[in-house]
PDB file of N, CA and C in Angstrom:
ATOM      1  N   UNK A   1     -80.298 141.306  84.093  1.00  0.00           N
ATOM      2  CA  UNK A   1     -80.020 140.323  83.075  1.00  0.00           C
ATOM      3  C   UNK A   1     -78.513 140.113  82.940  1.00  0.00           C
ATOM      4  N   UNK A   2     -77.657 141.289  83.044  1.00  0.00           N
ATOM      5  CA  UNK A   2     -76.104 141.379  83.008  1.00  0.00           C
ATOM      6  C   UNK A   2     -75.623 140.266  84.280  1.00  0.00           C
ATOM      7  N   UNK A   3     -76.224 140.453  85.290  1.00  0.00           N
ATOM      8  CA  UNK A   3     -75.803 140.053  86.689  1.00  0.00           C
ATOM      9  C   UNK A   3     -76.173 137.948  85.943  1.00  0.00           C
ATOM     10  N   UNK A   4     -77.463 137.936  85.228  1.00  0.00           N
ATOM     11  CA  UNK A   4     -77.973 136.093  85.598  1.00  0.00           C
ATOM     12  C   UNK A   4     -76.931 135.894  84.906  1.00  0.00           C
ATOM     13  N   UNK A   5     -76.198 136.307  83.215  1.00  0.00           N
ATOM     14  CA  UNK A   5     -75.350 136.522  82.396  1.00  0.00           C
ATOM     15  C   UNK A   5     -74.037 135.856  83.120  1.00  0.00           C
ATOM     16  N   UNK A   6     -73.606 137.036  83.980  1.00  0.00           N
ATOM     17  CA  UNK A   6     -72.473 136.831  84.609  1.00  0.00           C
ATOM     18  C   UNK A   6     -72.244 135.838  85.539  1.00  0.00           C
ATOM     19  N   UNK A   7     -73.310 135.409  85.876  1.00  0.00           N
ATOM     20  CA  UNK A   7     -73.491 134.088  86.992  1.00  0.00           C
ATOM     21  C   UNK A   7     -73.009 132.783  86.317  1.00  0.00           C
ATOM     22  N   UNK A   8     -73.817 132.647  84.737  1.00  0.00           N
ATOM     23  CA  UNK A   8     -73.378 131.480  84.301  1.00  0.00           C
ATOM     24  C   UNK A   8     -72.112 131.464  83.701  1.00  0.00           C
ATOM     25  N   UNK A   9     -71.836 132.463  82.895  1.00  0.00           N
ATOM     26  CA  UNK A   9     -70.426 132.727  82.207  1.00  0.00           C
ATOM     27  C   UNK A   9     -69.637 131.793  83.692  1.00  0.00           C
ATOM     28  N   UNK A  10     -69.558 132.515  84.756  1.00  0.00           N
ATOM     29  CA  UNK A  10     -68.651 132.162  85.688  1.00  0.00           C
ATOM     30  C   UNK A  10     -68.951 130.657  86.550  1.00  0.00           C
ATOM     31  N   UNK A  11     -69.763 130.106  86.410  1.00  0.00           N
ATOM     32  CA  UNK A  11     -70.410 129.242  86.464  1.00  0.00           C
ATOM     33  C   UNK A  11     -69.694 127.950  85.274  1.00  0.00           C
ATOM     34  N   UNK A  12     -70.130 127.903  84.572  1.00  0.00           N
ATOM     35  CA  UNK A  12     -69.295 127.372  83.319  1.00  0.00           C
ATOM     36  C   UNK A  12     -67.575 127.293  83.510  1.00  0.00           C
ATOM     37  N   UNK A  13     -67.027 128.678  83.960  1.00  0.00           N
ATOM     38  CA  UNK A  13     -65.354 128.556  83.207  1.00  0.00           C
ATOM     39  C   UNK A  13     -64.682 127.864  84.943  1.00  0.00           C
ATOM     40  N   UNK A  14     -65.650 127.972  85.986  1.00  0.00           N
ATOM     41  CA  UNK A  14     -64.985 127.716  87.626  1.00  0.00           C
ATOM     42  C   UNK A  14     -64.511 126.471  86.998  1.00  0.00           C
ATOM     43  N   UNK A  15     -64.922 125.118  86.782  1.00  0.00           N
ATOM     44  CA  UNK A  15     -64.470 123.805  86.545  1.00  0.00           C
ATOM     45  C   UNK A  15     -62.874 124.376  85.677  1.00  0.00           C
ATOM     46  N   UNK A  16     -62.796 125.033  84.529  1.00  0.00           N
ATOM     47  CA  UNK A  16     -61.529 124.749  83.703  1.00  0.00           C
ATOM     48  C   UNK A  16     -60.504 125.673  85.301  1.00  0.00           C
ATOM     49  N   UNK A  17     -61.238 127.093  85.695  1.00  0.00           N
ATOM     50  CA  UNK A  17     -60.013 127.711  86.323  1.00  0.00           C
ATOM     51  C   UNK A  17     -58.950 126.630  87.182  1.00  0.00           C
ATOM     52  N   UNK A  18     -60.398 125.825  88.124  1.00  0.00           N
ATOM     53  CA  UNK A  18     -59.874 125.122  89.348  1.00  0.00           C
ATOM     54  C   UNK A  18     -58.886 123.993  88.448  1.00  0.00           C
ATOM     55  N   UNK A  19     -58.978 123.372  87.198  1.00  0.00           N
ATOM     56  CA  UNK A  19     -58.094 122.416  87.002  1.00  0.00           C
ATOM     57  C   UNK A  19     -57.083 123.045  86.791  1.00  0.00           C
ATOM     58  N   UNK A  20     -56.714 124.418  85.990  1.00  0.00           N
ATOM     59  CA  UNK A  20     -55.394 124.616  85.821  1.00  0.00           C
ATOM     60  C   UNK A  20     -54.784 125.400  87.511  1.00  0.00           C
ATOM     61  N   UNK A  21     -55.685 125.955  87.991  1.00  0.00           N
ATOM     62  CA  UNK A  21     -54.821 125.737  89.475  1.00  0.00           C
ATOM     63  C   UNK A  21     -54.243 124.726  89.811  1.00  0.00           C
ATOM     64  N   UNK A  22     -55.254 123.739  90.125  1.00  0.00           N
ATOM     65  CA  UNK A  22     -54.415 122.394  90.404  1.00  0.00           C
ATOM     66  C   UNK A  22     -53.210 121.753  89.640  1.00  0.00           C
ATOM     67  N   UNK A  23     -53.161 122.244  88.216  1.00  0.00           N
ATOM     68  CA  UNK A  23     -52.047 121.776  87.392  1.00  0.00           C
ATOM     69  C   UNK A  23     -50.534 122.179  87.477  1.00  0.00           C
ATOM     70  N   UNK A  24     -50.711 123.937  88.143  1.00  0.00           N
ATOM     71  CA  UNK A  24     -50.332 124.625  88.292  1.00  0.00           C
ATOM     72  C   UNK A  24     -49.527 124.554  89.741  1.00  0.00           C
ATOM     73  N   UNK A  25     -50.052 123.967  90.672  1.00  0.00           N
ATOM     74  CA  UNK A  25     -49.587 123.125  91.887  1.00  0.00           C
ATOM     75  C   UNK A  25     -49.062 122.542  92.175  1.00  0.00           C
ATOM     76  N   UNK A  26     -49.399 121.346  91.200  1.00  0.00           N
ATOM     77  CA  UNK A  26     -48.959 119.667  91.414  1.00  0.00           C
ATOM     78  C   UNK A  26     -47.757 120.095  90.018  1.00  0.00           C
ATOM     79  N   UNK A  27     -47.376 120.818  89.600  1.00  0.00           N
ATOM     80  CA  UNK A  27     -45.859 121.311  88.630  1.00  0.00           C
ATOM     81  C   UNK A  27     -45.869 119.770  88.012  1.00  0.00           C
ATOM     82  N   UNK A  28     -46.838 119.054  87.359  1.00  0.00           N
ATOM     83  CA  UNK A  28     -47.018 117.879  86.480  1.00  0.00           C
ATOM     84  C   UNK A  28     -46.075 118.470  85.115  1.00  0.00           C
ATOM     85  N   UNK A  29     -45.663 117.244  84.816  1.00  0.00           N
ATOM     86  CA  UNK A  29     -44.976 117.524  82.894  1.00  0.00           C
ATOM     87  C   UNK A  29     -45.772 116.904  81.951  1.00  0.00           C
ATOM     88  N   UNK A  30     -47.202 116.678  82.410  1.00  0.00           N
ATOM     89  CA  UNK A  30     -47.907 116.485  81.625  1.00  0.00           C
ATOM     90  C   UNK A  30     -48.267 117.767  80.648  1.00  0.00           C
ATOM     91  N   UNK A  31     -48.312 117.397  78.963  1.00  0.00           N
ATOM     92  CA  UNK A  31     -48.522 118.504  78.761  1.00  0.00           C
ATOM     93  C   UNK A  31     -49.883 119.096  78.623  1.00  0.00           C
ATOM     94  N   UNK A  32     -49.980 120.193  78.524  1.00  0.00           N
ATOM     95  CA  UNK A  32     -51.219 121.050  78.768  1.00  0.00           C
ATOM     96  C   UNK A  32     -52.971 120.322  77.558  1.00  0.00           C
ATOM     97  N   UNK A  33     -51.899 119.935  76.338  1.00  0.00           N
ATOM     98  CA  UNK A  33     -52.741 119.194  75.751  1.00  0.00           C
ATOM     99  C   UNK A  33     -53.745 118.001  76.268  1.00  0.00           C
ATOM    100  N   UNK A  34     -53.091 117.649  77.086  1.00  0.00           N
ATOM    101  CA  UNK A  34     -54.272 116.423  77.401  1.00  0.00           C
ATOM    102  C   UNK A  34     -54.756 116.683  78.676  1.00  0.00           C
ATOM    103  N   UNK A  35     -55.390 118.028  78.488  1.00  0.00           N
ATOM    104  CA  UNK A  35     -56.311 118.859  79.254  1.00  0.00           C
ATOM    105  C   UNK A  35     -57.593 117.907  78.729  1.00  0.00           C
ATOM    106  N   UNK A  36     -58.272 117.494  79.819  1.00  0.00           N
ATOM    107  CA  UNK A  36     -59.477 116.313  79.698  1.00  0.00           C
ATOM    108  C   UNK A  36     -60.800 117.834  79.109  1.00  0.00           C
ATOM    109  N   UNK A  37     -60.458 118.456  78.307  1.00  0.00           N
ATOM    110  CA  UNK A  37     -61.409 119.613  78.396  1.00  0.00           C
ATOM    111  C   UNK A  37     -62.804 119.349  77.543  1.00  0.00           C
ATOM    112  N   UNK A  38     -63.216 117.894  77.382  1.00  0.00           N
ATOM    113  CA  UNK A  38     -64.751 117.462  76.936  1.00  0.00           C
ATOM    114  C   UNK A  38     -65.454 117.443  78.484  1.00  0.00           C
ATOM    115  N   UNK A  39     -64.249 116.591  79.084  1.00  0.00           N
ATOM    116  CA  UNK A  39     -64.705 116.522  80.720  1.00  0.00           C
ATOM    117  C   UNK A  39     -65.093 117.956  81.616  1.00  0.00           C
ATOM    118  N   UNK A  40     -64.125 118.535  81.465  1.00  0.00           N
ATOM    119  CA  UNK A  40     -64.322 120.301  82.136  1.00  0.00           C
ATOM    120  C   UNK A  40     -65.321 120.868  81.448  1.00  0.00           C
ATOM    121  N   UNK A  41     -65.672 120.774  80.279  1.00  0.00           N
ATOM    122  CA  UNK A  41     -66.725 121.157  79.394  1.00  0.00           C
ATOM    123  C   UNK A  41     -68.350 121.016  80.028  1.00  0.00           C
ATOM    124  N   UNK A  42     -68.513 119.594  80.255  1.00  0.00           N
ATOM    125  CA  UNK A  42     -69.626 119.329  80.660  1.00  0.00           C
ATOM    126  C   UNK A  42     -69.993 119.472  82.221  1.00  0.00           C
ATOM    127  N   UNK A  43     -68.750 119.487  82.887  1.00  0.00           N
ATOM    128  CA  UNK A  43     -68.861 119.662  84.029  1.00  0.00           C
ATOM    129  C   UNK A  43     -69.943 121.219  84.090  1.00  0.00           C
ATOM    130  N   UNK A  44     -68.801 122.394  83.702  1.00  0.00           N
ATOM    131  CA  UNK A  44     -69.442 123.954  83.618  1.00  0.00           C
ATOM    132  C   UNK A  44     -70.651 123.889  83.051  1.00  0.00           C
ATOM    133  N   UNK A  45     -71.233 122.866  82.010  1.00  0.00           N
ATOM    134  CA  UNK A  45     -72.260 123.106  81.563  1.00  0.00           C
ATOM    135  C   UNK A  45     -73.601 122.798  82.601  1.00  0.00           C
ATOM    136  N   UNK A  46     -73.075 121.542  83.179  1.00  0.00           N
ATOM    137  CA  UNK A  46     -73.615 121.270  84.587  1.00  0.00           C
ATOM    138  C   UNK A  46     -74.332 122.116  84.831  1.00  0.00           C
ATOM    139  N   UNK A  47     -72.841 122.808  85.771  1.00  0.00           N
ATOM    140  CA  UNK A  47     -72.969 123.920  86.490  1.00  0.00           C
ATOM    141  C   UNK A  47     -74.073 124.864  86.439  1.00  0.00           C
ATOM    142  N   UNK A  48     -73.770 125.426  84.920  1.00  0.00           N
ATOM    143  CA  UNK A  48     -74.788 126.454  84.933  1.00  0.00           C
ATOM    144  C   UNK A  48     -76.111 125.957  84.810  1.00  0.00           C
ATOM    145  N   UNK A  49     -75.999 125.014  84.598  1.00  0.00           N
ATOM    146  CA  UNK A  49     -77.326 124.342  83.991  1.00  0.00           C
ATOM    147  C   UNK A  49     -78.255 124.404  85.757  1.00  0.00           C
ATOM    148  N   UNK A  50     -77.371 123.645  86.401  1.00  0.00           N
ATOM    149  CA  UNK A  50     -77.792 123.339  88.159  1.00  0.00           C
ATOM    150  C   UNK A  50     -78.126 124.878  88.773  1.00  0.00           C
ATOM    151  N   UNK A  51     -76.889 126.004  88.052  1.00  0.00           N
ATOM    152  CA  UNK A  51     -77.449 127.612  88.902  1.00  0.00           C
ATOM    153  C   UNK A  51     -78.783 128.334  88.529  1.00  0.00           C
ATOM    154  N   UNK A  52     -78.524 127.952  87.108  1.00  0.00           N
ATOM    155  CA  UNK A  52     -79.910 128.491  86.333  1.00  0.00           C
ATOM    156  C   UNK A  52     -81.512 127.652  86.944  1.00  0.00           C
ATOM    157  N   UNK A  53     -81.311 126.488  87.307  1.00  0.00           N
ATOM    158  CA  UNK A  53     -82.682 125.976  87.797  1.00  0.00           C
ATOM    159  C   UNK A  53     -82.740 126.628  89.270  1.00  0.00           C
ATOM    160  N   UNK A  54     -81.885 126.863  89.999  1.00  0.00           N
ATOM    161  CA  UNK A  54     -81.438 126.953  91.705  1.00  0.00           C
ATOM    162  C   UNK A  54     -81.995 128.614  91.461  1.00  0.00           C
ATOM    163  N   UNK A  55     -81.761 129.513  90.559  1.00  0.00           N
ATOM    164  CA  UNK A  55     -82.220 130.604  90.048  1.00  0.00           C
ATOM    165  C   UNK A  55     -83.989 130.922  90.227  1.00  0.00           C
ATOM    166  N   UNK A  56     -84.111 129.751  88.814  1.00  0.00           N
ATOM    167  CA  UNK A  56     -85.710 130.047  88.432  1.00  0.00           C
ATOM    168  C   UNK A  56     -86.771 129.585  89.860  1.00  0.00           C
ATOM    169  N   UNK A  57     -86.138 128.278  90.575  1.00  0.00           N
ATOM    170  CA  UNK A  57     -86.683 127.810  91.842  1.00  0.00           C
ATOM    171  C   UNK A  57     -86.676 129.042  92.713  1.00  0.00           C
ATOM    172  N   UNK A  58     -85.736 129.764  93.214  1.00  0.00           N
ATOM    173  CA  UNK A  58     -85.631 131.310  94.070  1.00  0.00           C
ATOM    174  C   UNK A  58     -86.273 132.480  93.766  1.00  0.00           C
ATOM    175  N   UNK A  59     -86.781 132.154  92.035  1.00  0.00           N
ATOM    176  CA  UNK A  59     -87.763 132.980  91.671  1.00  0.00           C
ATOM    177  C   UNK A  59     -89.049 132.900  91.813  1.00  0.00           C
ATOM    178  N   UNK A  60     -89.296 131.670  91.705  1.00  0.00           N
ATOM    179  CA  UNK A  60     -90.935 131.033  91.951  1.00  0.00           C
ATOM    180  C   UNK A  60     -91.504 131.562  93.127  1.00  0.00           C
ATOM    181  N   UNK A  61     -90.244 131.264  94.189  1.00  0.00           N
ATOM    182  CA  UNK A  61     -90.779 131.317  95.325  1.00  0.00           C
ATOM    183  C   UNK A  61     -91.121 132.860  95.673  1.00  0.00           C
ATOM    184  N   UNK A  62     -89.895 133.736  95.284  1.00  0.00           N
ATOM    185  CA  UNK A  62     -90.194 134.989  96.168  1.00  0.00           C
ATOM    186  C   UNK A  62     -91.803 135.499  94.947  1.00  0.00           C
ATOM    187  N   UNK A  63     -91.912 134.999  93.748  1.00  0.00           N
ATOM    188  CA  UNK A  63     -93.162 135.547  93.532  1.00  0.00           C
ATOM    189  C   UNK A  63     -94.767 135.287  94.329  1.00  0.00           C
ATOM    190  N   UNK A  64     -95.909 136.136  93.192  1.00  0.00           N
ATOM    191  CA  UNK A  64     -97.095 135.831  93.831  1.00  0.00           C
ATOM    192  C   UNK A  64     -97.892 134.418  93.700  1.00  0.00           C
ATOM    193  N   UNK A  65     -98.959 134.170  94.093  1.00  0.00           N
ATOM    194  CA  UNK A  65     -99.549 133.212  94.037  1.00  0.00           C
ATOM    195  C   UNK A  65    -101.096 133.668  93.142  1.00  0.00           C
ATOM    196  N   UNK A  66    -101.514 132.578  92.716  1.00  0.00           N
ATOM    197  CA  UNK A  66    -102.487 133.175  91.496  1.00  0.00           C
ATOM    198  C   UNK A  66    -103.588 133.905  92.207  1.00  0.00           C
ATOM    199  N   UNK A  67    -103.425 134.762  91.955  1.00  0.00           N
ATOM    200  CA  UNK A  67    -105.137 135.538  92.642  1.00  0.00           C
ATOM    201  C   UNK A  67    -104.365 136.935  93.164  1.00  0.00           C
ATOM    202  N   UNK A  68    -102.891 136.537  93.760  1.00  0.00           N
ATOM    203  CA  UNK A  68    -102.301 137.882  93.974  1.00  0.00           C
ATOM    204  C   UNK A  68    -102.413 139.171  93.428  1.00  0.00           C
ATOM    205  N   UNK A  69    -102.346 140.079  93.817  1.00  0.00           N
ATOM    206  CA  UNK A  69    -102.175 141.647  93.432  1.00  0.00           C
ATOM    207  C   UNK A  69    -100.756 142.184  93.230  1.00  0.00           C
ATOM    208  N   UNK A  70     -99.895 142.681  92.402  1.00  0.00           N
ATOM    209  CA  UNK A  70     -98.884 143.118  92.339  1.00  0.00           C
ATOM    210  C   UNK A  70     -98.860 144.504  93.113  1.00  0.00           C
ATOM    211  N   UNK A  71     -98.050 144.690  93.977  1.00  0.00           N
ATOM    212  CA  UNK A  71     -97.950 146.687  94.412  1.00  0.00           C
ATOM    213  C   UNK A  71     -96.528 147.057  93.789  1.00  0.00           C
ATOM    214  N   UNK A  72     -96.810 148.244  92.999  1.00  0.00           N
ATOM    215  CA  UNK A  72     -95.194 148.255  92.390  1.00  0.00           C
ATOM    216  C   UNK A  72     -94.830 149.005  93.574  1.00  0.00           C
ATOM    217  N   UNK A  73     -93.067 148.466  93.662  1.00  0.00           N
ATOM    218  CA  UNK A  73     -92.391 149.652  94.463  1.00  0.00           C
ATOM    219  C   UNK A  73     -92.668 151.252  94.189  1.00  0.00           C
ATOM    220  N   UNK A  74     -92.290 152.187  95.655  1.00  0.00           N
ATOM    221  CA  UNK A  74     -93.200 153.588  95.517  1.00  0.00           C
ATOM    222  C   UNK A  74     -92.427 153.815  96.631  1.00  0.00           C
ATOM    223  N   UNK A  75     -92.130 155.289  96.448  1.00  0.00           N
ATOM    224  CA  UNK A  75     -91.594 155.957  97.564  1.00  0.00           C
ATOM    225  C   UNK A  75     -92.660 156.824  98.881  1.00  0.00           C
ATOM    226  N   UNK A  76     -91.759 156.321  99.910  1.00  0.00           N
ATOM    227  CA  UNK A  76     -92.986 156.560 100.608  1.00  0.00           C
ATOM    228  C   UNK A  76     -92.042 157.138 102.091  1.00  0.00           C
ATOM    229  N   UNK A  77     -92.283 158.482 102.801  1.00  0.00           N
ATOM    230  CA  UNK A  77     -91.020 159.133 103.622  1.00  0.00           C
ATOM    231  C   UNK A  77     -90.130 159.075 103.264  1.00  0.00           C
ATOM    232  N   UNK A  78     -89.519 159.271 102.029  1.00  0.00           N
ATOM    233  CA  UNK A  78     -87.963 159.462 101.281  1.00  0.00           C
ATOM    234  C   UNK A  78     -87.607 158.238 101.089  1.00  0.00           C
ATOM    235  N   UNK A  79     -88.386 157.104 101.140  1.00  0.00           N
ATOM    236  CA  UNK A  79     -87.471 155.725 101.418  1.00  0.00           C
ATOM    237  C   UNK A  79     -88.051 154.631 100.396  1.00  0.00           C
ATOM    238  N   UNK A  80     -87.467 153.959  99.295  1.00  0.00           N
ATOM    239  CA  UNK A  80     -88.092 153.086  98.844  1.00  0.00           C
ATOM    240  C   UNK A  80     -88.865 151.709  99.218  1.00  0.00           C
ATOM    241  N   UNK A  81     -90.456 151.657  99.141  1.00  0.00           N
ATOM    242  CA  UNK A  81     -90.963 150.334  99.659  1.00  0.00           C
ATOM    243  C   UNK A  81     -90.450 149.729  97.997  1.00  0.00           C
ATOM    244  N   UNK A  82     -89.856 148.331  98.209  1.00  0.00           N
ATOM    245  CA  UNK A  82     -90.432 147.417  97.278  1.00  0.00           C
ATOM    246  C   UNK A  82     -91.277 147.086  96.942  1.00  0.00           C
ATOM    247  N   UNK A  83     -91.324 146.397  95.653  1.00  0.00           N
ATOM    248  CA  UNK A  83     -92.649 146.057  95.097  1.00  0.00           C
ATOM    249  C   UNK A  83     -93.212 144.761  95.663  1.00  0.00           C
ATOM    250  N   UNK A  84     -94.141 144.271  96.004  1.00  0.00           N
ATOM    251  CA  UNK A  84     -94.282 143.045  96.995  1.00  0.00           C
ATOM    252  C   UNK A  84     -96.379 142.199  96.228  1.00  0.00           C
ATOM    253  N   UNK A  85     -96.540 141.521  96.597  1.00  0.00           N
ATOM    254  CA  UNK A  85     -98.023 140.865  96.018  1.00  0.00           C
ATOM    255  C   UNK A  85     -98.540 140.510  97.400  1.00  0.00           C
ATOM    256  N   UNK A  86     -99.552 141.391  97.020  1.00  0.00           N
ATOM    257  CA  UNK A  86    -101.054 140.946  98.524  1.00  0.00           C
ATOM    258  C   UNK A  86    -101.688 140.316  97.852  1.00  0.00           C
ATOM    259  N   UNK A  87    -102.544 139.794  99.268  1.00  0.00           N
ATOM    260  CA  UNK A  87    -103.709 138.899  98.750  1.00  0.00           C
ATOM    261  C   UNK A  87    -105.100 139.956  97.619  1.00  0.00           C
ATOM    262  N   UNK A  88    -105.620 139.271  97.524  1.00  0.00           N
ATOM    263  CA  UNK A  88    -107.046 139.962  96.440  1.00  0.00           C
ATOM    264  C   UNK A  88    -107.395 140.886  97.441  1.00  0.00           C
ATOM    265  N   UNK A  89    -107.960 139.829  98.644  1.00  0.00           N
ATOM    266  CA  UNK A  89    -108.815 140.340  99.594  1.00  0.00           C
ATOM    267  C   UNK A  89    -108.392 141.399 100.415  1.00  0.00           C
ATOM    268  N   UNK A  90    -107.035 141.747 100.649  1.00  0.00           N
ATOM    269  CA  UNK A  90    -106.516 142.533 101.538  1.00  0.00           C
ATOM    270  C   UNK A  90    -106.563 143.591 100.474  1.00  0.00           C
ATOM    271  N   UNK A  91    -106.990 145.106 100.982  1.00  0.00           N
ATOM    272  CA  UNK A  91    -107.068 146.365 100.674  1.00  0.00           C
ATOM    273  C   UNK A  91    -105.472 147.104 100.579  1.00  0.00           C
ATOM    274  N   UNK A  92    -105.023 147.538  99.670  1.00  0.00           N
ATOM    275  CA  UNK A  92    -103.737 148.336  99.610  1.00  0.00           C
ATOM    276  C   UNK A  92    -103.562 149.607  99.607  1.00  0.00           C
ATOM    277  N   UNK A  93    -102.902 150.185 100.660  1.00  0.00           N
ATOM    278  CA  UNK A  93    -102.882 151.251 101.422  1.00  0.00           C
ATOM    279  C   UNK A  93    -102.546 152.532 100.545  1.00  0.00           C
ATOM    280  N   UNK A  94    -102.136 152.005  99.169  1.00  0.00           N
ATOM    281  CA  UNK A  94    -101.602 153.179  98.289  1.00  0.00           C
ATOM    282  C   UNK A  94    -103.073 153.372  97.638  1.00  0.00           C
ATOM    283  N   UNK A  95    -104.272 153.829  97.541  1.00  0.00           N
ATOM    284  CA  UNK A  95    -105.185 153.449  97.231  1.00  0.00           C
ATOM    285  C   UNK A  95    -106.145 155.330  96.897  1.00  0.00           C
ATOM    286  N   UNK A  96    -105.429 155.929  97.812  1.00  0.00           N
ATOM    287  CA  UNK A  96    -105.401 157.202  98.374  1.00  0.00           C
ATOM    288  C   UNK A  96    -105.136 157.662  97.285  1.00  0.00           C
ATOM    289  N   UNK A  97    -106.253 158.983  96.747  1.00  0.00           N
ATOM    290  CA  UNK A  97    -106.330 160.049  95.535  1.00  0.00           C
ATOM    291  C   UNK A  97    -104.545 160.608  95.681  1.00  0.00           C
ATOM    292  N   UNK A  98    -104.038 160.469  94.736  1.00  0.00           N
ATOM    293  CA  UNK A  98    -102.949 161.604  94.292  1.00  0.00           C
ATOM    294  C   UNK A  98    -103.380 162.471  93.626  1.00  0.00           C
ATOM    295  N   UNK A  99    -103.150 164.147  94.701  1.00  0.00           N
ATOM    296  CA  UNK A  99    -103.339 165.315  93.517  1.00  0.00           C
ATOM    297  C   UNK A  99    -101.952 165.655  93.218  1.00  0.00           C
ATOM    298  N   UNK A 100    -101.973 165.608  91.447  1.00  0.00           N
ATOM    299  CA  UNK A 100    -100.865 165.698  90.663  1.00  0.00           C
ATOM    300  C   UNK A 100    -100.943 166.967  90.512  1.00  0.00           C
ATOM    301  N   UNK A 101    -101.523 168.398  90.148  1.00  0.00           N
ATOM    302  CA  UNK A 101    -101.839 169.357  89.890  1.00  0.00           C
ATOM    303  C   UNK A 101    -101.704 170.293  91.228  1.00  0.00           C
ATOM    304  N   UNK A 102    -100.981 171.519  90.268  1.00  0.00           N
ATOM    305  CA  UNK A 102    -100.096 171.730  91.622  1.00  0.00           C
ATOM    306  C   UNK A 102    -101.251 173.458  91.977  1.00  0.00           C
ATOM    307  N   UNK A 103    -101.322 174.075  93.075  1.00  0.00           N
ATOM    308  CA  UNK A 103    -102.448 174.640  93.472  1.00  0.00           C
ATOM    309  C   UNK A 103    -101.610 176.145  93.443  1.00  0.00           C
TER     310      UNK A 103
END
């Protein structure tokens, strides 16, 4: 959640950074006040607005499809499988009695 957070925060402020680079360049004597910043405003809002859908679309996809099975991630030879969605019909291999109780 910190990471989608940080996407838009930065998302949003790229439009103001890149103008005062450029202001910062072009050594204008315009003064800083008539920073067009309704314009830079909506631009970032754009922005995040365009990352946040480009987001939820990258989410859709890597999820399941209705009927899917969720497998949560599980360690398996020291190594983490991710969590991934089979079909209904396909049998899942983690399926196998765990004895928790130690002998």
């Amino acid at each position: 959640m910190v990471r989608i957070t940080l996407i838009e925060i930065a998302s949003f402020l790229v439009p103001f950074l890149l103008f005062f680079v450029w202001r910062w360049q072009t050594r204008a004597d315009v003064k800083l006040t008539a920073t067009p910043a309704l314009k830079l405003g909506l631009a970032g809002a754009l922005l995040a607005i365009l990352v946040l859908i480009i987001m939820v679309v990258l989410e859709s996809v890597r999820g399941g499809h209705a009927g899917d099975q969720y497998v949560p991630p599980r360690l398996e030879n020291g190594r983490v499988v991710p969590g991934h969605f089979v079909p209904e019909d396909e049998p899942d291999d983690d399926d196998s009695p765990v004895d928790d109780e130690p002998q």
